[in-house]
N, C-alpha and C. Protein backbone atom coordinates (compact mmCIF):
# COMPACT_ATOMS: atom_id res chain seq x y z
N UNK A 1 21.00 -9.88 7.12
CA UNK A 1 19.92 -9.29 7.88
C UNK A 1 18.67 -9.21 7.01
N UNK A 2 17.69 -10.06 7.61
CA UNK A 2 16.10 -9.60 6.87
C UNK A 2 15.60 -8.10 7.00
N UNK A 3 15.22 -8.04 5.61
CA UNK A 3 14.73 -6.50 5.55
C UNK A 3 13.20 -6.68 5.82
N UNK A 4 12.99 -5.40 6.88
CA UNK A 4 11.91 -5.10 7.59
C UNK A 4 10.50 -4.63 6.21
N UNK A 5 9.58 -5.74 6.26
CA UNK A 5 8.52 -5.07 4.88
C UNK A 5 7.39 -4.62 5.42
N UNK A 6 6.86 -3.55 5.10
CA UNK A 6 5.42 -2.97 5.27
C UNK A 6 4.71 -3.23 4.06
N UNK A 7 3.73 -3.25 4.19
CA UNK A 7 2.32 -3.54 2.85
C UNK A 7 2.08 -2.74 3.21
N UNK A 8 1.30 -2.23 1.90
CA UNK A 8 0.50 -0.66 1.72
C UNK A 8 -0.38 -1.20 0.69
N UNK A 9 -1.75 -1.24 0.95
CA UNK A 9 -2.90 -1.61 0.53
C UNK A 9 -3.21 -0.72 -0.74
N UNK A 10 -3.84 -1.00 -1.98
CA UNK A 10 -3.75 -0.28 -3.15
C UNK A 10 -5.17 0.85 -2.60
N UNK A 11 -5.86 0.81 -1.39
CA UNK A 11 -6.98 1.74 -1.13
C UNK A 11 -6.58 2.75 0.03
N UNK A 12 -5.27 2.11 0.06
CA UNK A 12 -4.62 3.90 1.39
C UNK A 12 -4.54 4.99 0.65
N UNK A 13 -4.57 6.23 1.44
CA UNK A 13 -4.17 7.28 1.17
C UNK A 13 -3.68 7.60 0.36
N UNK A 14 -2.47 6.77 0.38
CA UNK A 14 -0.87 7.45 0.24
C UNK A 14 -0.94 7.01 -1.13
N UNK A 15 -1.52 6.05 -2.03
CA UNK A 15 -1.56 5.49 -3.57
C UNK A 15 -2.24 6.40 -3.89
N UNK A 16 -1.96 7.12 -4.83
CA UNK A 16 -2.86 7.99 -5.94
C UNK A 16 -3.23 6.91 -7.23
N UNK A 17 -4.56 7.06 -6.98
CA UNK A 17 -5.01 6.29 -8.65
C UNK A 17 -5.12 7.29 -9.44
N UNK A 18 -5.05 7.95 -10.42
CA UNK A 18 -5.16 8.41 -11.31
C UNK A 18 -5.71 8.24 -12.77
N UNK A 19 -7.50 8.35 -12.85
CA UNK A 19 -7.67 7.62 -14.06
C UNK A 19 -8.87 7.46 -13.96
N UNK A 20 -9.59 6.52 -14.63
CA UNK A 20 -11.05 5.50 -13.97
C UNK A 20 -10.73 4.34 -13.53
N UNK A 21 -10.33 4.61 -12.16
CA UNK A 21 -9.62 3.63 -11.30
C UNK A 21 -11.43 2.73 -10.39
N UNK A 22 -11.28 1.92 -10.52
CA UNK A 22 -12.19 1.02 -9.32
C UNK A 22 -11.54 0.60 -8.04
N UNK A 23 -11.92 0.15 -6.95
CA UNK A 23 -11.29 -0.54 -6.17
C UNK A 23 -12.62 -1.75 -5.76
N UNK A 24 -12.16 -3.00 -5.47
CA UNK A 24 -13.31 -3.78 -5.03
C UNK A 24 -12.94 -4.15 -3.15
N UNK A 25 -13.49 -4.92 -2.84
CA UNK A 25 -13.73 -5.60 -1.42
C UNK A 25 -12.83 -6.41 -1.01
N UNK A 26 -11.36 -6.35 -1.85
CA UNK A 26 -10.61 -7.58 -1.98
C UNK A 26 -9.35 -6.93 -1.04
N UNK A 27 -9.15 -5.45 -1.41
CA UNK A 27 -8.77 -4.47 -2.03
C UNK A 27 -8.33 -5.12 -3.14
N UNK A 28 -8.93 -4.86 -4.53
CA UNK A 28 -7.65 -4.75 -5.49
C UNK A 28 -8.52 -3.42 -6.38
N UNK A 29 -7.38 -3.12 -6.88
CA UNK A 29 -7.38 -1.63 -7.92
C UNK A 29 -7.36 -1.65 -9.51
N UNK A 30 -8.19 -1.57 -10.07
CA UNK A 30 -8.40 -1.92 -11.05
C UNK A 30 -8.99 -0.84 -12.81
N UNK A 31 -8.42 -1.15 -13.36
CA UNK A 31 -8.62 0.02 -14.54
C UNK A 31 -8.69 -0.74 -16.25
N UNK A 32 -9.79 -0.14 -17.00
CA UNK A 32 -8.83 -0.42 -18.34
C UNK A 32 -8.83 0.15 -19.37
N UNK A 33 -8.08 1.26 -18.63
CA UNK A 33 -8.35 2.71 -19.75
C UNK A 33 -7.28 3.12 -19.88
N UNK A 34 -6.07 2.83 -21.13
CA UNK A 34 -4.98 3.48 -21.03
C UNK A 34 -4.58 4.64 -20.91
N UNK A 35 -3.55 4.88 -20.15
CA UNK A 35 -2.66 6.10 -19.59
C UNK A 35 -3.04 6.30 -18.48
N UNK A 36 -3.93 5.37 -17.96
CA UNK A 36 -4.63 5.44 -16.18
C UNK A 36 -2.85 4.91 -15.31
N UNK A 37 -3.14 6.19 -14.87
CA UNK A 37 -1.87 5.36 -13.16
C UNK A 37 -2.09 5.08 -12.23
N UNK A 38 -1.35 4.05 -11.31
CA UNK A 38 -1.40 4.24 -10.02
C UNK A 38 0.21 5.05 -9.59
N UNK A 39 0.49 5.57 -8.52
CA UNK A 39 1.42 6.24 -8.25
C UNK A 39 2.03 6.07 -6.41
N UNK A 40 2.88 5.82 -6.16
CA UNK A 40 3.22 5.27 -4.60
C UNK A 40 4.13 5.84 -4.60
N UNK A 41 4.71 7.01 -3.15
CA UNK A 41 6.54 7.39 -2.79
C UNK A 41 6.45 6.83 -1.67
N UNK A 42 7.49 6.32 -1.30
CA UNK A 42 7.77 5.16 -0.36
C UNK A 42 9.12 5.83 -0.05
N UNK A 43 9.53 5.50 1.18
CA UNK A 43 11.06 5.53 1.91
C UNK A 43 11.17 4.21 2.44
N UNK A 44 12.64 3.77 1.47
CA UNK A 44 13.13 2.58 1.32
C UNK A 44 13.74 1.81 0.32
N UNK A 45 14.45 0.99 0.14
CA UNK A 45 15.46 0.06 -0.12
C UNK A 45 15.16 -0.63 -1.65
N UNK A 46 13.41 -1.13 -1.22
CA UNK A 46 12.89 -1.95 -2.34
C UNK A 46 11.27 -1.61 -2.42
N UNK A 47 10.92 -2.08 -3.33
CA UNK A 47 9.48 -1.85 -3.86
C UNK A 47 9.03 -3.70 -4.85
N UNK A 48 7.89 -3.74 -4.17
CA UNK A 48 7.21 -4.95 -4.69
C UNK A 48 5.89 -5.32 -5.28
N UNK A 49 4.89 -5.21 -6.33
CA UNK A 49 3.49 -4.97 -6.49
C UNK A 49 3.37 -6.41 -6.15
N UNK A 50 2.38 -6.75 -5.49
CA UNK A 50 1.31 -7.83 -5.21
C UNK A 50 -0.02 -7.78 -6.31
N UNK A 51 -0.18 -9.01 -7.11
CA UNK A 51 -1.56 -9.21 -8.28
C UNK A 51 -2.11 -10.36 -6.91
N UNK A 52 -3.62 -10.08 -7.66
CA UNK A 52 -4.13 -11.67 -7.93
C UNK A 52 -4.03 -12.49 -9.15
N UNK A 53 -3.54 -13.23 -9.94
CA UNK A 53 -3.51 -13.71 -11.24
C UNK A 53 -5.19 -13.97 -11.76
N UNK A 54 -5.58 -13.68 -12.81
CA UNK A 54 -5.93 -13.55 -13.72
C UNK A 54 -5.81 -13.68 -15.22
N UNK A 55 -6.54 -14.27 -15.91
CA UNK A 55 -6.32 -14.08 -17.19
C UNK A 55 -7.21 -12.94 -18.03
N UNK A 56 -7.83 -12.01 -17.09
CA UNK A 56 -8.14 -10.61 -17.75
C UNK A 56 -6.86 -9.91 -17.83
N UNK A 57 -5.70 -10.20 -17.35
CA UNK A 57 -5.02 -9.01 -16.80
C UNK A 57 -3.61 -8.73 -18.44
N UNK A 58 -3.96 -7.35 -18.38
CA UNK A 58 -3.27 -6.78 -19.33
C UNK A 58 -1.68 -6.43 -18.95
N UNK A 59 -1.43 -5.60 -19.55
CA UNK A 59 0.37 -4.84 -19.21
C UNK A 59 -0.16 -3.38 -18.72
N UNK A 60 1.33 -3.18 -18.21
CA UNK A 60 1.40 -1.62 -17.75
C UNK A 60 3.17 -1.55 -17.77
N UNK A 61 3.35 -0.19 -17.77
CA UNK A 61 4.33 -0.01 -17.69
C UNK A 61 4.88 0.83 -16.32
N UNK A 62 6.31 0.38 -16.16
CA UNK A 62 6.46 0.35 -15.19
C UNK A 62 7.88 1.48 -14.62
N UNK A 63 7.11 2.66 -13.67
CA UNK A 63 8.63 3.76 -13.54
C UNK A 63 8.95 3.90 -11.77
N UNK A 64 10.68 3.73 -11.72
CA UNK A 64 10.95 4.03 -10.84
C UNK A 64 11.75 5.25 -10.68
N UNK A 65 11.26 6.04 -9.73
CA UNK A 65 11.87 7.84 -10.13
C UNK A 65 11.75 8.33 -11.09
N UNK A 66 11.10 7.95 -12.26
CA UNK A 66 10.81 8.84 -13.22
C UNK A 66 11.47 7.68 -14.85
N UNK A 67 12.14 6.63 -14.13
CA UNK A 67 12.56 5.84 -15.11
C UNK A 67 12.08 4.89 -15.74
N UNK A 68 11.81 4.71 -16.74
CA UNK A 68 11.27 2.91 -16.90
C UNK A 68 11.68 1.98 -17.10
N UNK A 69 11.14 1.41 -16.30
CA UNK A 69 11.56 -0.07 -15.57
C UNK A 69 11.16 -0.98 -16.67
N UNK A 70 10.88 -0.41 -17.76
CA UNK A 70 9.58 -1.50 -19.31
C UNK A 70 8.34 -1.79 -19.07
N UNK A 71 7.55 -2.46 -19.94
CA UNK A 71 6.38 -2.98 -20.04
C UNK A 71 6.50 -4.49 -19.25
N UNK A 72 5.37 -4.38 -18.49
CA UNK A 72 5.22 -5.92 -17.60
C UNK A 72 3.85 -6.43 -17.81
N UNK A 73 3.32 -7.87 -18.58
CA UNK A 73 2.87 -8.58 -18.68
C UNK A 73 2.25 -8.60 -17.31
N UNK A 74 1.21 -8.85 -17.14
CA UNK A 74 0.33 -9.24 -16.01
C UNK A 74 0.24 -10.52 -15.89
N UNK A 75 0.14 -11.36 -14.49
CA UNK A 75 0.17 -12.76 -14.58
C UNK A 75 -1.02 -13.11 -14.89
N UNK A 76 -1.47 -14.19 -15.68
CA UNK A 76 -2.55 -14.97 -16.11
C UNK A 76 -2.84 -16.43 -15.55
N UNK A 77 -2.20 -16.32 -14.72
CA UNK A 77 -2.35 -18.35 -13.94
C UNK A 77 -1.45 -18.23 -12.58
N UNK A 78 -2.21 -19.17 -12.02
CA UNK A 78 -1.64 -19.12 -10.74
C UNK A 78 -2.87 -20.21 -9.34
N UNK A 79 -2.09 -19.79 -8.32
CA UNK A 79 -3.69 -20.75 -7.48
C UNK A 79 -4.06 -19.74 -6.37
N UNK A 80 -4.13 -18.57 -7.21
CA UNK A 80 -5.23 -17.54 -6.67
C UNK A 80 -5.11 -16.86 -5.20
N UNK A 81 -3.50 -16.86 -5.23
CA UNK A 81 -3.18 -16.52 -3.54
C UNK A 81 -2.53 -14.85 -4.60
N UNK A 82 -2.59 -14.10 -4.00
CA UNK A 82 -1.35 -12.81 -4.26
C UNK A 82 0.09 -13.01 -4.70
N UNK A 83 0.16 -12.79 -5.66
CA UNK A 83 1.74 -12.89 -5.99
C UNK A 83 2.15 -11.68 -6.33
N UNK A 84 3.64 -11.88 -6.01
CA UNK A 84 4.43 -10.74 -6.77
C UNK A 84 4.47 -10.39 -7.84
N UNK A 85 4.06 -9.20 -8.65
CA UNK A 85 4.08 -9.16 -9.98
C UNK A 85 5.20 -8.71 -10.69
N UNK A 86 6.20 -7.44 -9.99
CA UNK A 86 7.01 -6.42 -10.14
C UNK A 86 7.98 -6.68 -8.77
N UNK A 87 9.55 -6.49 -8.54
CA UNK A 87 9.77 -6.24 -8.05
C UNK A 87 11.26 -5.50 -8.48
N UNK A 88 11.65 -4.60 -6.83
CA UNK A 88 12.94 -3.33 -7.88
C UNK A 88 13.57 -3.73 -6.44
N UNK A 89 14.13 -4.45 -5.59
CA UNK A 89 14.99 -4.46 -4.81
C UNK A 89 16.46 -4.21 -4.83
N UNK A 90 16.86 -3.53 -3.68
CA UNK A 90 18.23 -2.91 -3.53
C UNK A 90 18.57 -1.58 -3.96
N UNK A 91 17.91 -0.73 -4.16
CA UNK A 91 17.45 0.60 -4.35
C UNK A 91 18.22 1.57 -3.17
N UNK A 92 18.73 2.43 -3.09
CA UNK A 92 19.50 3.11 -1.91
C UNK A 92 18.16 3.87 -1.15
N UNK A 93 18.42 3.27 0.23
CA UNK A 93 17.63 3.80 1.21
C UNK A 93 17.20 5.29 0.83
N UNK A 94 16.48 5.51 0.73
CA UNK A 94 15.97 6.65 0.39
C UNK A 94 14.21 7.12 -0.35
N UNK A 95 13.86 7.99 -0.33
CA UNK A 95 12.33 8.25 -0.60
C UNK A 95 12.41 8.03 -2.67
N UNK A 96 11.31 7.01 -2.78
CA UNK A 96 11.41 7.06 -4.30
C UNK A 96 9.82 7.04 -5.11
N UNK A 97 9.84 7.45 -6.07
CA UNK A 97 8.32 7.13 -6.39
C UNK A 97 8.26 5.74 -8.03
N UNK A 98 7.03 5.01 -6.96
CA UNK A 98 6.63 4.18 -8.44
C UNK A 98 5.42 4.42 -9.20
N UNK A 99 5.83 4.29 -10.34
CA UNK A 99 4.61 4.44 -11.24
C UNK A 99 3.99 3.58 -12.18
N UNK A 100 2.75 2.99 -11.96
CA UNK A 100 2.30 2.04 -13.13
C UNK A 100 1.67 2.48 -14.29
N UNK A 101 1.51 2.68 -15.61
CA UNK A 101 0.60 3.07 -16.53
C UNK A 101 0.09 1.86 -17.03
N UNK A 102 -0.90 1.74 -17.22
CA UNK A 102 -1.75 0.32 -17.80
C UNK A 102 -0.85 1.03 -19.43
N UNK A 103 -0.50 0.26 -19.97
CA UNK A 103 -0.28 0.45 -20.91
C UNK A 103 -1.72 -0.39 -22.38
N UNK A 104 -1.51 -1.34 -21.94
CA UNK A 104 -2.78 -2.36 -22.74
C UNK A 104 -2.77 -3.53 -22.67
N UNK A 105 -3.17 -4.61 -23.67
CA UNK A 105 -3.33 -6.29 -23.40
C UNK A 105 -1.65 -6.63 -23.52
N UNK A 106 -1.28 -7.73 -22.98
CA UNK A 106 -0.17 -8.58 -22.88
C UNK A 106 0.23 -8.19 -24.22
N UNK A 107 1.48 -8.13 -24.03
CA UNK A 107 2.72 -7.92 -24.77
C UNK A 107 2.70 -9.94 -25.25
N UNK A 108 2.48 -10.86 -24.67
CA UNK A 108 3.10 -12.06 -24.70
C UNK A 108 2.14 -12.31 -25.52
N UNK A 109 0.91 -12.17 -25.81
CA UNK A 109 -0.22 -13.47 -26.50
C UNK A 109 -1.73 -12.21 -26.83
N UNK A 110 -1.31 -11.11 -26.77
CA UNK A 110 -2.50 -9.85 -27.18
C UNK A 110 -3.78 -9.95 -26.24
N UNK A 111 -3.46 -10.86 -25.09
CA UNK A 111 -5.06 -11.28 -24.49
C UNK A 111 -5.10 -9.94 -23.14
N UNK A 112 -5.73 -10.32 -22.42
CA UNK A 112 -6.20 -9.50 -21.08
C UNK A 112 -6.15 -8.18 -21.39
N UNK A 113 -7.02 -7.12 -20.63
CA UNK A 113 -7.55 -5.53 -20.94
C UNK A 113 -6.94 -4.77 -19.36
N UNK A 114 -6.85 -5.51 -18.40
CA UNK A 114 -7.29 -4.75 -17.45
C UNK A 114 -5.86 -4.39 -16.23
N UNK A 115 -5.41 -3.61 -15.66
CA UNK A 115 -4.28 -3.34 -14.96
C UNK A 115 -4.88 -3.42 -13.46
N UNK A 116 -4.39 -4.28 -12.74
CA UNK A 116 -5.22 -4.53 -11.56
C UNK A 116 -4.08 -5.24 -10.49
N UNK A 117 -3.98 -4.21 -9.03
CA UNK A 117 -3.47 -4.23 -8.10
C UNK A 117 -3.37 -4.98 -6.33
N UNK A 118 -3.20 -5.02 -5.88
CA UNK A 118 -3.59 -5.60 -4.58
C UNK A 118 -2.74 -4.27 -3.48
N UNK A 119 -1.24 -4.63 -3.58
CA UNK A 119 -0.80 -3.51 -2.55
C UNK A 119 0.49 -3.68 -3.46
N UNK A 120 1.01 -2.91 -2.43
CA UNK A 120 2.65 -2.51 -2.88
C UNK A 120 3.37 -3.25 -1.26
N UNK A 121 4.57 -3.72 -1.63
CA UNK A 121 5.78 -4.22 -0.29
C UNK A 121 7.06 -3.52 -0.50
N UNK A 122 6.74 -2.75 0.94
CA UNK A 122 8.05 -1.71 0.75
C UNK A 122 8.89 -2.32 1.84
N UNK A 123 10.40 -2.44 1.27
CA UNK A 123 11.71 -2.85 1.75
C UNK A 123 12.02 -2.05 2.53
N UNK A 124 12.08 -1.79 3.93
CA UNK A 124 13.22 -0.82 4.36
C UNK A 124 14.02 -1.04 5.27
N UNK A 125 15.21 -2.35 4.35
CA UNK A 125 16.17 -2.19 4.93
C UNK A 125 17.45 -1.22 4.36
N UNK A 126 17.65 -0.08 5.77
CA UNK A 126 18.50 0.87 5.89
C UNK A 126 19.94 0.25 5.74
N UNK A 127 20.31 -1.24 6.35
CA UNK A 127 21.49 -1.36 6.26
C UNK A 127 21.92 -2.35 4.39
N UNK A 128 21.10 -2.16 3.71
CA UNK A 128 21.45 -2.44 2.46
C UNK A 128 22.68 -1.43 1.59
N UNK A 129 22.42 -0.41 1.80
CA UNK A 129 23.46 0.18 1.25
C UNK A 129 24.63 0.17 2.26
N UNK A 130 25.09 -0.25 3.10
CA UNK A 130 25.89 -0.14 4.15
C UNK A 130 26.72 -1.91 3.74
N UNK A 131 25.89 -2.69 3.83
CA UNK A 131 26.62 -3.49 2.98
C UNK A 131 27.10 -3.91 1.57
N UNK A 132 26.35 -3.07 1.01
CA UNK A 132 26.76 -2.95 -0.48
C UNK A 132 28.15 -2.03 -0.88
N UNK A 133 28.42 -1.10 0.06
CA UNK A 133 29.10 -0.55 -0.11
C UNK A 133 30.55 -1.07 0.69
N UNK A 134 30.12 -2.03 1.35
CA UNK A 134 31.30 -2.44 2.74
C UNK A 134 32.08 -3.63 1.47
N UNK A 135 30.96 -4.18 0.05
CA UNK A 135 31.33 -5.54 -0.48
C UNK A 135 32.36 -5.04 -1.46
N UNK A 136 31.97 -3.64 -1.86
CA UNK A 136 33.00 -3.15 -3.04
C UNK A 136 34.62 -2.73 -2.94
């Protein structure tokens, strides 16, 4: 069964930026001041960040419920459509919060400054844990 996805734009409500956050016309969300967050609670299954690639784009680190998920490299190439940057699928149906901290430039090659968003794709398929648990 395909799981049902909503987008949530990095300029709704419901995202707390936290920081010297920008947003432009694109929506994307943008910062490059470490310990700046963005912050999303979602009800559901999975969680997905959408970039535009860039080669400004730095690291942040990355928490689900309070955990970290590590430091993630920002993409630097691409043909300029939205990609996935992050994703945490299969998560038990339920309300969770993510958290990004720009941490600083790429971990991979010391280049890009900047932590910069488009939206978040929230999973909510309910019957994921229903088959996960039917496989064990």
């Amino acid at each position: 069964m395909a799981s049902e996805i909503e987008e949530v734009f990095c300029n709704n409500g419901s995202v707390r930026l936290v920081g010297d956050w920008w947003v432009n016309g694109t929506p994307t969300a943008h910062t490059r001041t470490s310990g700046d967050y963005a912050e999303f609670t979602f009800q559901g299954s999975g969680i997905e960040v959408q970039v535009y690639p860039n080669a400004d784009r730095g690291s942040a680190e990355i928490f689900i419920d309070g955990q970290s998920r590590g430091v993630v490299d920002g993409p630097t190439s691409g043909d300029d459509a939205k990609t996935v940057w992050f994703s945490e699928i299969g998560l038990p149906f339920a309300m969770h919060t993510i958290r990004m901290v720009r941490h600083g430039s790429r971990q991979s090659d010391g280049g890009g400054e900047l932590l910069a968003f488009v939206s978040f794709l929230v999973h909510k398929n309910k019957d994921a844990d229903t088959a996960a648990l039917a496989m064990q």
